[in-house]
PDB file of N, CA and C in Angstrom:
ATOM      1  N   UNK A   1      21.566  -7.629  27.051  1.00  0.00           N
ATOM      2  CA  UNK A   1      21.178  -6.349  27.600  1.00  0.00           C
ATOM      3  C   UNK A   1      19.828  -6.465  28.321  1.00  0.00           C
ATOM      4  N   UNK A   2      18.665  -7.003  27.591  1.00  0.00           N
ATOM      5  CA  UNK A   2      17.483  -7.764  28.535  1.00  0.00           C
ATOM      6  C   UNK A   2      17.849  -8.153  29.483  1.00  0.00           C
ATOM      7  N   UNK A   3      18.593  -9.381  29.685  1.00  0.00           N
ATOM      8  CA  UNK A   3      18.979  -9.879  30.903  1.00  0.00           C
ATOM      9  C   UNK A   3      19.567  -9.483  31.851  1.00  0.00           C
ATOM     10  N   UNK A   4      20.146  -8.435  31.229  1.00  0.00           N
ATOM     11  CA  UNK A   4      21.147  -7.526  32.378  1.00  0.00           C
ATOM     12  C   UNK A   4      20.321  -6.233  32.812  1.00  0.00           C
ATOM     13  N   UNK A   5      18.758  -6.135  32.409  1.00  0.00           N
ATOM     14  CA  UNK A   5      17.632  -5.163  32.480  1.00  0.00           C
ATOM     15  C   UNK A   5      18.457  -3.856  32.323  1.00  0.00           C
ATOM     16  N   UNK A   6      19.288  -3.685  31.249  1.00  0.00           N
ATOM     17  CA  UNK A   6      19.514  -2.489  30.781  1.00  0.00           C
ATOM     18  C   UNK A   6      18.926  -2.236  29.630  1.00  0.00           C
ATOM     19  N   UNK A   7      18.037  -2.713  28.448  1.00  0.00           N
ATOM     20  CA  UNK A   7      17.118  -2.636  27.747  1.00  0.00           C
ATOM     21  C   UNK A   7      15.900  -3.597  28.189  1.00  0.00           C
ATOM     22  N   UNK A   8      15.252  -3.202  26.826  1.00  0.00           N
ATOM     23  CA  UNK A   8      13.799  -3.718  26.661  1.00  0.00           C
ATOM     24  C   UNK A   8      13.319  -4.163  25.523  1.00  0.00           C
ATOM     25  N   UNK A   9      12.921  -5.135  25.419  1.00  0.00           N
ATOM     26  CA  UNK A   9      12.774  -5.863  24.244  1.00  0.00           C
ATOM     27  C   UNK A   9      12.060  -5.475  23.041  1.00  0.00           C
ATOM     28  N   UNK A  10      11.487  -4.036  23.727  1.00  0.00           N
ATOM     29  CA  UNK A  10      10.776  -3.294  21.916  1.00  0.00           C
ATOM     30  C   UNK A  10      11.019  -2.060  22.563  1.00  0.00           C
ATOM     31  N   UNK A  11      10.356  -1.044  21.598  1.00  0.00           N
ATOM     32  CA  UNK A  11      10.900   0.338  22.036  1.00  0.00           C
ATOM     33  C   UNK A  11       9.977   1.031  23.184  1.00  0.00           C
ATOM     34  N   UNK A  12       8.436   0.416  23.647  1.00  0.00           N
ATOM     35  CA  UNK A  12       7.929   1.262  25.075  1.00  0.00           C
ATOM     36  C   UNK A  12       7.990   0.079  25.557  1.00  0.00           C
ATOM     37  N   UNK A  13       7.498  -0.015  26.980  1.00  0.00           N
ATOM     38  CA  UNK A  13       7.601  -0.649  27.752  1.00  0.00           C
ATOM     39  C   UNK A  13       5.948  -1.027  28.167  1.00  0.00           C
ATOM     40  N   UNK A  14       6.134  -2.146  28.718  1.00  0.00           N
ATOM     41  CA  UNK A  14       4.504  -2.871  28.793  1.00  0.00           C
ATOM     42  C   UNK A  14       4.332  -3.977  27.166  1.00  0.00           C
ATOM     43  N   UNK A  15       5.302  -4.137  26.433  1.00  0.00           N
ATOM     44  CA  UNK A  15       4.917  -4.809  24.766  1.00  0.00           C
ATOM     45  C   UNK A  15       4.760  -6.290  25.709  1.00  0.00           C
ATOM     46  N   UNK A  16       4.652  -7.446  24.482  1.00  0.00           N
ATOM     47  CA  UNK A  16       4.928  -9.066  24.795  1.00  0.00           C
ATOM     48  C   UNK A  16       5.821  -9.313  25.670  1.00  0.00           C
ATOM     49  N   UNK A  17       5.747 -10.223  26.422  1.00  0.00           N
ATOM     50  CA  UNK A  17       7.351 -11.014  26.922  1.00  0.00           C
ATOM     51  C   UNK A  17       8.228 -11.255  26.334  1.00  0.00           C
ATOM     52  N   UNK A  18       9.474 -11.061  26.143  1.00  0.00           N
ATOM     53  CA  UNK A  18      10.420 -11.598  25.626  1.00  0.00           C
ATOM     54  C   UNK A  18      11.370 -12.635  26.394  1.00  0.00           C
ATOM     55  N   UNK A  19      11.865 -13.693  25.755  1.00  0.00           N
ATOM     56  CA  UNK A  19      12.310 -14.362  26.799  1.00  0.00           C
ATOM     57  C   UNK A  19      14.133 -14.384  25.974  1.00  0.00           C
ATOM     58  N   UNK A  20      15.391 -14.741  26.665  1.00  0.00           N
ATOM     59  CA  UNK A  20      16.390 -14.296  26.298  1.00  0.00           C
ATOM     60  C   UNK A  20      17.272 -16.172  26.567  1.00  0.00           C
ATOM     61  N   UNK A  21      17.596 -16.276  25.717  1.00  0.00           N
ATOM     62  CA  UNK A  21      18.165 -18.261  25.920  1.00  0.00           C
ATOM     63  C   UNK A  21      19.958 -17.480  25.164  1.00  0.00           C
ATOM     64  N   UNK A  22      20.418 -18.573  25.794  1.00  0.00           N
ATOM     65  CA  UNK A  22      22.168 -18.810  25.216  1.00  0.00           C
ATOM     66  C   UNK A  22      21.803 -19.648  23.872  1.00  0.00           C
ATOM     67  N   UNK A  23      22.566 -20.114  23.363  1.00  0.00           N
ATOM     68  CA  UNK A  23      22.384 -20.963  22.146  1.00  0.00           C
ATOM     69  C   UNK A  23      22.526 -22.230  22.870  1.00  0.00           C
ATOM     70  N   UNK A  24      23.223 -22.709  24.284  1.00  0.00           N
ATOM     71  CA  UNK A  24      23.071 -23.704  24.573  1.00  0.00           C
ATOM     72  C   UNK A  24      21.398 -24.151  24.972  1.00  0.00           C
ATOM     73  N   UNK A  25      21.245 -23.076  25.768  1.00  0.00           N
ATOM     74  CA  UNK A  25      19.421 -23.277  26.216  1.00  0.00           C
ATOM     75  C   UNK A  25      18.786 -23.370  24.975  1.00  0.00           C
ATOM     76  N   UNK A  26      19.259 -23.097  23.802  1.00  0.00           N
ATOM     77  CA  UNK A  26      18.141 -23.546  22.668  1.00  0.00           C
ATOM     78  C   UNK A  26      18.102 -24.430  22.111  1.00  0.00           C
ATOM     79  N   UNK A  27      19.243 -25.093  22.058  1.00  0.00           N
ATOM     80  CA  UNK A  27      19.351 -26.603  21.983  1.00  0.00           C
ATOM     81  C   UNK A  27      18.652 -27.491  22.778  1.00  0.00           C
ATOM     82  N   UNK A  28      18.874 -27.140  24.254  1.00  0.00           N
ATOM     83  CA  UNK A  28      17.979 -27.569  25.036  1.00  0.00           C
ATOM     84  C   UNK A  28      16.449 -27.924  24.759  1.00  0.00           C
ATOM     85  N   UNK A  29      15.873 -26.013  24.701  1.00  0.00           N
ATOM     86  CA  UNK A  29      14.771 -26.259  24.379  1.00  0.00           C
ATOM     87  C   UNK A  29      14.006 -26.841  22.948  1.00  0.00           C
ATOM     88  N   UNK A  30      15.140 -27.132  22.054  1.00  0.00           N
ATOM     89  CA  UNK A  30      14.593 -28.161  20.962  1.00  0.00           C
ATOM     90  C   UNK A  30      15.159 -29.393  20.556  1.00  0.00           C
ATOM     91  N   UNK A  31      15.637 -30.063  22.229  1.00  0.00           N
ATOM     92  CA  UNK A  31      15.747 -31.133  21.729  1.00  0.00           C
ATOM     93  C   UNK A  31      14.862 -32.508  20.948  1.00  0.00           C
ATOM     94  N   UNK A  32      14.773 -32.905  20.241  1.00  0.00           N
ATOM     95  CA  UNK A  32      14.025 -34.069  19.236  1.00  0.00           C
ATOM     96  C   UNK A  32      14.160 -33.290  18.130  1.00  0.00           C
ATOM     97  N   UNK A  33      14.795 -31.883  17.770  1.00  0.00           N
ATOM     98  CA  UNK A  33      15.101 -31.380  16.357  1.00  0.00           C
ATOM     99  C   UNK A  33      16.381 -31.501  16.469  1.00  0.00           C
ATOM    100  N   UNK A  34      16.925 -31.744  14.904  1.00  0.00           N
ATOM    101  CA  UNK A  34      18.185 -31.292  14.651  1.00  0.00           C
ATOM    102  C   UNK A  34      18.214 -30.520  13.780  1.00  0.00           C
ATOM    103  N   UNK A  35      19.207 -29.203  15.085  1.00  0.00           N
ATOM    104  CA  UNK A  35      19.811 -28.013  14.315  1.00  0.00           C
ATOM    105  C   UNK A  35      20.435 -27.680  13.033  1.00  0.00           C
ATOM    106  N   UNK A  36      20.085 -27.197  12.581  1.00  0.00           N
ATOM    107  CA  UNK A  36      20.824 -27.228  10.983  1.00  0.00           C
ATOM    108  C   UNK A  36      21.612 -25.826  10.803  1.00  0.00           C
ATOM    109  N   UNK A  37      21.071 -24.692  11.705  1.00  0.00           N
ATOM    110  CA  UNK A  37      21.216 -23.331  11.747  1.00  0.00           C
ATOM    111  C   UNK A  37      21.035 -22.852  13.265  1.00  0.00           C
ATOM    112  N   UNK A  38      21.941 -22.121  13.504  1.00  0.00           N
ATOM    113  CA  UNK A  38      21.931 -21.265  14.620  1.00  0.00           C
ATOM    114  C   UNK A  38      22.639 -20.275  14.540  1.00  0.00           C
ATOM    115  N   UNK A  39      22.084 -18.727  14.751  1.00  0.00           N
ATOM    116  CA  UNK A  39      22.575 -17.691  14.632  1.00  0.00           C
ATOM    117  C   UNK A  39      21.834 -16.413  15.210  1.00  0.00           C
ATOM    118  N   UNK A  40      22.974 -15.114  15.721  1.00  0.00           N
ATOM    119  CA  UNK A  40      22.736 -14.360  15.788  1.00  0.00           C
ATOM    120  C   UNK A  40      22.399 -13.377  15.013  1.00  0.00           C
ATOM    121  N   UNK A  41      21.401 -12.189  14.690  1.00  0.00           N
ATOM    122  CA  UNK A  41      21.069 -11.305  14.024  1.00  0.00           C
ATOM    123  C   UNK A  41      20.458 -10.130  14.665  1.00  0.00           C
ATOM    124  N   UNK A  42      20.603  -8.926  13.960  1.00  0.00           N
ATOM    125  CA  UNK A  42      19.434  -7.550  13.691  1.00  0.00           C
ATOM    126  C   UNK A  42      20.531  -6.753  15.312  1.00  0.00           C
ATOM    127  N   UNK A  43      20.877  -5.554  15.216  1.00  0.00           N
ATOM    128  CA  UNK A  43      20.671  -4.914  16.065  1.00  0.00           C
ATOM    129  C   UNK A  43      20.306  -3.936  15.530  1.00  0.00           C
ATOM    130  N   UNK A  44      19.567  -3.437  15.983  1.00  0.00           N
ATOM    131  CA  UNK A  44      18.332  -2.050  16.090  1.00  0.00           C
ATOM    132  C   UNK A  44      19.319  -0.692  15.569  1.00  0.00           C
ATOM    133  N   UNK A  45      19.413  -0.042  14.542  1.00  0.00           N
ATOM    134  CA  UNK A  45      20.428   1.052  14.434  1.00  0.00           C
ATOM    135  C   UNK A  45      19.747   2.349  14.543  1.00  0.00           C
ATOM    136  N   UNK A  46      18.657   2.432  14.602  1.00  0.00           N
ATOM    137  CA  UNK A  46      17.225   3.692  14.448  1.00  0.00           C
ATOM    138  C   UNK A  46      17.448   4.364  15.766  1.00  0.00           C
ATOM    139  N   UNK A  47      16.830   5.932  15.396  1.00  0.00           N
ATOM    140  CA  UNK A  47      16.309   6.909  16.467  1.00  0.00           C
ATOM    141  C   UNK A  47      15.143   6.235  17.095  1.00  0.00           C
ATOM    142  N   UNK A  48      14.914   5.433  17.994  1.00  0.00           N
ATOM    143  CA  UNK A  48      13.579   5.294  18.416  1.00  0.00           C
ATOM    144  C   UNK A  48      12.372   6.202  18.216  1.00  0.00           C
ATOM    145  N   UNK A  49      12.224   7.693  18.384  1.00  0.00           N
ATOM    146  CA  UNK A  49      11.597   8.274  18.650  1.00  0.00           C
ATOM    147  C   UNK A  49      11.214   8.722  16.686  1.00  0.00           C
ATOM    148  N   UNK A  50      12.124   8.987  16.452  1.00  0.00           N
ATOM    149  CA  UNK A  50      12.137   8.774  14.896  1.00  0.00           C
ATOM    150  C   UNK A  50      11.456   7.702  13.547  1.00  0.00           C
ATOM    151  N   UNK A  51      11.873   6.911  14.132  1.00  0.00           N
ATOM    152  CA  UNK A  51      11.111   5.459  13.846  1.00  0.00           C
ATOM    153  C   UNK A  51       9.827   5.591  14.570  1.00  0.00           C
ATOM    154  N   UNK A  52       9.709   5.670  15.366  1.00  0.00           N
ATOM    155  CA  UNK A  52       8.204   5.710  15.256  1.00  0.00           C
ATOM    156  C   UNK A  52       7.081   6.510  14.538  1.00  0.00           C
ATOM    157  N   UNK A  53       8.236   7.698  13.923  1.00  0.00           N
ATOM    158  CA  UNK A  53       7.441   8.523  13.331  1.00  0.00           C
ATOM    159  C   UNK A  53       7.331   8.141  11.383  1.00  0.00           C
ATOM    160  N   UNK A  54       8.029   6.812  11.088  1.00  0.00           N
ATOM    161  CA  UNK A  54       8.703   6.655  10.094  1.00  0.00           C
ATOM    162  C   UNK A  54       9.899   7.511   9.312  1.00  0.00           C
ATOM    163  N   UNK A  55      10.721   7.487  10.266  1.00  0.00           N
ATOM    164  CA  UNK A  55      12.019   8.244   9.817  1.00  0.00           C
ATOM    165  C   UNK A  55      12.660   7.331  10.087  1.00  0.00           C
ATOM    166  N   UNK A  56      13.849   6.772   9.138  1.00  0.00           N
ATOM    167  CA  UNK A  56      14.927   5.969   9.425  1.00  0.00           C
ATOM    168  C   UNK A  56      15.936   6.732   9.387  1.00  0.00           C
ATOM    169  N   UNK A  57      16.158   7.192  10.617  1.00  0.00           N
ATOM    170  CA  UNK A  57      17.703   7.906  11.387  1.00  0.00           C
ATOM    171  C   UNK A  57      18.242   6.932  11.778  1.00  0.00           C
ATOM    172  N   UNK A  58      19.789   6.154  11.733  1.00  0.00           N
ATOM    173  CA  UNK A  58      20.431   5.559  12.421  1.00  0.00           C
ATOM    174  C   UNK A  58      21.088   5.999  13.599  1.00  0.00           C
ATOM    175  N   UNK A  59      21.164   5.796  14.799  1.00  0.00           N
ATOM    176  CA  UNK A  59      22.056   6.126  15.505  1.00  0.00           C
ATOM    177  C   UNK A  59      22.957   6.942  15.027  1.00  0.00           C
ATOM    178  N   UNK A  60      24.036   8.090  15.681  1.00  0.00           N
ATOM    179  CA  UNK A  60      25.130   8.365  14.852  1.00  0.00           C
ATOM    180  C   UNK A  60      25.849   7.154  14.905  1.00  0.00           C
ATOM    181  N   UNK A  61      26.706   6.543  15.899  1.00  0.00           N
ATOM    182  CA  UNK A  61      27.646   5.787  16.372  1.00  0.00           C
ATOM    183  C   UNK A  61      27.051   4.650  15.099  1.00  0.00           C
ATOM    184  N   UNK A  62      26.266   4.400  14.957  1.00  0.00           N
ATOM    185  CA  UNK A  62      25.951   2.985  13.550  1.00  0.00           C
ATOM    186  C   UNK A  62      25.849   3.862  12.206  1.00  0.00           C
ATOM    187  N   UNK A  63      25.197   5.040  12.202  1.00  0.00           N
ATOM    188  CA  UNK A  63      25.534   5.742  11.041  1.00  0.00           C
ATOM    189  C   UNK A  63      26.943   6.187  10.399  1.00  0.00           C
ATOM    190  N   UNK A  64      28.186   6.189  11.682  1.00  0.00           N
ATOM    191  CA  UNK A  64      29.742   6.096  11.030  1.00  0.00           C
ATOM    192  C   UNK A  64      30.354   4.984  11.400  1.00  0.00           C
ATOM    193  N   UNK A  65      29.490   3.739  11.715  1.00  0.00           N
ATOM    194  CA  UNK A  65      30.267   2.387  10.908  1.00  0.00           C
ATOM    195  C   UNK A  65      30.358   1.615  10.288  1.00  0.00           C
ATOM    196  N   UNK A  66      31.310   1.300   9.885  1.00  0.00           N
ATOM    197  CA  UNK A  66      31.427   0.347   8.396  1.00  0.00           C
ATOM    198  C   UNK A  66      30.367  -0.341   8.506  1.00  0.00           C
ATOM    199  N   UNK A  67      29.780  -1.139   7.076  1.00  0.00           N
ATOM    200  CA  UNK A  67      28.777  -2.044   7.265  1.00  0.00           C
ATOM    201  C   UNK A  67      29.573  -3.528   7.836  1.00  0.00           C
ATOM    202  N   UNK A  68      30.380  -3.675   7.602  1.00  0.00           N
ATOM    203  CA  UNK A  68      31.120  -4.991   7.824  1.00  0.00           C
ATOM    204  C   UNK A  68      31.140  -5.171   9.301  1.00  0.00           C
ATOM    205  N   UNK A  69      31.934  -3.979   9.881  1.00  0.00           N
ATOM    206  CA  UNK A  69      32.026  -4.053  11.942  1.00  0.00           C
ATOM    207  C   UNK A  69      30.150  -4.467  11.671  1.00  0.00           C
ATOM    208  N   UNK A  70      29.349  -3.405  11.508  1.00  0.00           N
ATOM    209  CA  UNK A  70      27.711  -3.797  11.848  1.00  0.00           C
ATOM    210  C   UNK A  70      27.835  -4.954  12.044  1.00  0.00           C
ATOM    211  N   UNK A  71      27.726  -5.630  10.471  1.00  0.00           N
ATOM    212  CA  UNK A  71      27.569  -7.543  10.779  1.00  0.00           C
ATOM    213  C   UNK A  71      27.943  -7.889  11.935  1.00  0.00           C
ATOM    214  N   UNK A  72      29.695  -7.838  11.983  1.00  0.00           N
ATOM    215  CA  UNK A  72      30.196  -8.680  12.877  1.00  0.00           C
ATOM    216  C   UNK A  72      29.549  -8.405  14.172  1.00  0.00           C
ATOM    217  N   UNK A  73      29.370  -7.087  14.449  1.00  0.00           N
ATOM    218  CA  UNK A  73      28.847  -6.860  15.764  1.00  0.00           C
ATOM    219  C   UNK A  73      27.338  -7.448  15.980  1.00  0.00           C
ATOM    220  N   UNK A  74      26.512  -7.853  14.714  1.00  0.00           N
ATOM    221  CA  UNK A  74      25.207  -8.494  14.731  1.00  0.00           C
ATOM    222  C   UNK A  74      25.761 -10.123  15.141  1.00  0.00           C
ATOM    223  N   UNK A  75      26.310 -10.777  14.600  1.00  0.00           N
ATOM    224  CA  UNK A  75      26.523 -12.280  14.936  1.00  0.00           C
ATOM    225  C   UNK A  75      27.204 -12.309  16.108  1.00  0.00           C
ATOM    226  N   UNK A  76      27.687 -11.318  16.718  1.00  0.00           N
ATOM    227  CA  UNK A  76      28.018 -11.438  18.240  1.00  0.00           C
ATOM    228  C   UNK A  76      27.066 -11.019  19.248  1.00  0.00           C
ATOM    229  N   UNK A  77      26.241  -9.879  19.010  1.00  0.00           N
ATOM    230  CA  UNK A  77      25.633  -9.263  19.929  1.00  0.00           C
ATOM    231  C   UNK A  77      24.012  -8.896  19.438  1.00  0.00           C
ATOM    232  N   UNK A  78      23.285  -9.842  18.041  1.00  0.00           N
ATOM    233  CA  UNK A  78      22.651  -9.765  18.183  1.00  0.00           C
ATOM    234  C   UNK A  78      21.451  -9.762  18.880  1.00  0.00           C
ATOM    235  N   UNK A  79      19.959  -9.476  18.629  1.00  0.00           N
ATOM    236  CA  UNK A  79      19.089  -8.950  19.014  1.00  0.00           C
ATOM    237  C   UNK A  79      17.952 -10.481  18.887  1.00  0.00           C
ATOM    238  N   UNK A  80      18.689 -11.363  18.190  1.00  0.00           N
ATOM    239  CA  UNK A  80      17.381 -12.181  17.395  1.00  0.00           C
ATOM    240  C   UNK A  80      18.064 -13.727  17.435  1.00  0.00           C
ATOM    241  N   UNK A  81      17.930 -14.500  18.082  1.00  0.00           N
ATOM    242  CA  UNK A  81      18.631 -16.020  17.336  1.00  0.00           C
ATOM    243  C   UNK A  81      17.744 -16.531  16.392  1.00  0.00           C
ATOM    244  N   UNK A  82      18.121 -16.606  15.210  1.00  0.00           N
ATOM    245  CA  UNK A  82      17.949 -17.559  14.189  1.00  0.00           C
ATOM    246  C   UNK A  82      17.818 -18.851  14.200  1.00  0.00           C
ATOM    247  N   UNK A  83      17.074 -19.727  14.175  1.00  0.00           N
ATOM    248  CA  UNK A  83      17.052 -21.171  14.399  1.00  0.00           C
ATOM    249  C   UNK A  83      16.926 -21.779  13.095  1.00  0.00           C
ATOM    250  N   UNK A  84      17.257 -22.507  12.754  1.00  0.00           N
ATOM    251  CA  UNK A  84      16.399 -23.314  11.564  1.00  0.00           C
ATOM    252  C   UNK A  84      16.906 -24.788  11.993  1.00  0.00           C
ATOM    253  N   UNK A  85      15.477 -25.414  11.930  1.00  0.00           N
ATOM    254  CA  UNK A  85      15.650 -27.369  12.278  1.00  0.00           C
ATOM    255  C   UNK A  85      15.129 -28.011  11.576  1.00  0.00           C
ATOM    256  N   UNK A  86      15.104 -29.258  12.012  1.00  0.00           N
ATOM    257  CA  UNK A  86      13.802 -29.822  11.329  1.00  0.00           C
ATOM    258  C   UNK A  86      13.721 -31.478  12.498  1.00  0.00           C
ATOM    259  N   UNK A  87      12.807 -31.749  12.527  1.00  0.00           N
ATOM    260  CA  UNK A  87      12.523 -33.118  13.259  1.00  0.00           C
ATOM    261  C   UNK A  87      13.500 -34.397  13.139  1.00  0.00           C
ATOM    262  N   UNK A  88      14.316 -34.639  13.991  1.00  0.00           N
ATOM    263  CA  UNK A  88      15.166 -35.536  14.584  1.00  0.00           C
ATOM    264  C   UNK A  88      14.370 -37.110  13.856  1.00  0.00           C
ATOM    265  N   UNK A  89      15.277 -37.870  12.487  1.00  0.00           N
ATOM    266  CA  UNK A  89      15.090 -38.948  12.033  1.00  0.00           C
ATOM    267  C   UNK A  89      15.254 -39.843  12.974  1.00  0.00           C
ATOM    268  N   UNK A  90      14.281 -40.302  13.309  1.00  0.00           N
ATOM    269  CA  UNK A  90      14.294 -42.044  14.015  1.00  0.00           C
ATOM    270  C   UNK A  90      14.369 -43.258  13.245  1.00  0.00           C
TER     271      UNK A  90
END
């Protein structure tokens, strides 16, 4: 959705850079580690405007779905890749 500049990587605009990789580009960018973990996670289910006020409102549309669709829809369309490596044995 970043990449397709239909969102934004936090909730105002002007935050850090975010930068957006495939899981192939992250391989890329760590090659001399080997991957042990790679994964998608977290999509955002909150009222933005709410959350900022500390109210945890979910969306409706995530507030009437199962927790299970959530997951699945997190390891497909998450928000976050997960990495875990460690330094490539020579």
């Amino acid at each position: 959705m970043i990449s397709a500049g239909l969102d934004q990587p936090e909730a105002q605009s002007g935050c850090p850079i975010a930068n957006t990789y495939t899981p192939d580009e992250a391989r890329e960018l760590l090659q001399g580690f080997e991957i042990i973990e790679l994964r998608q996670e977290h999509i955002f289910p909150f009222v933005i405007e709410r959350y900022l006020a500390y109210q945890y409102e979910k969306q409706p549309w995530f507030q009437a779905m199962p927790s299970a669709v959530f997951r699945a829809l997190e390891k497909s369309f998450g928000w976050h890749m997960l990495i875990r490596c460690r330094l490539k044995q020579t």
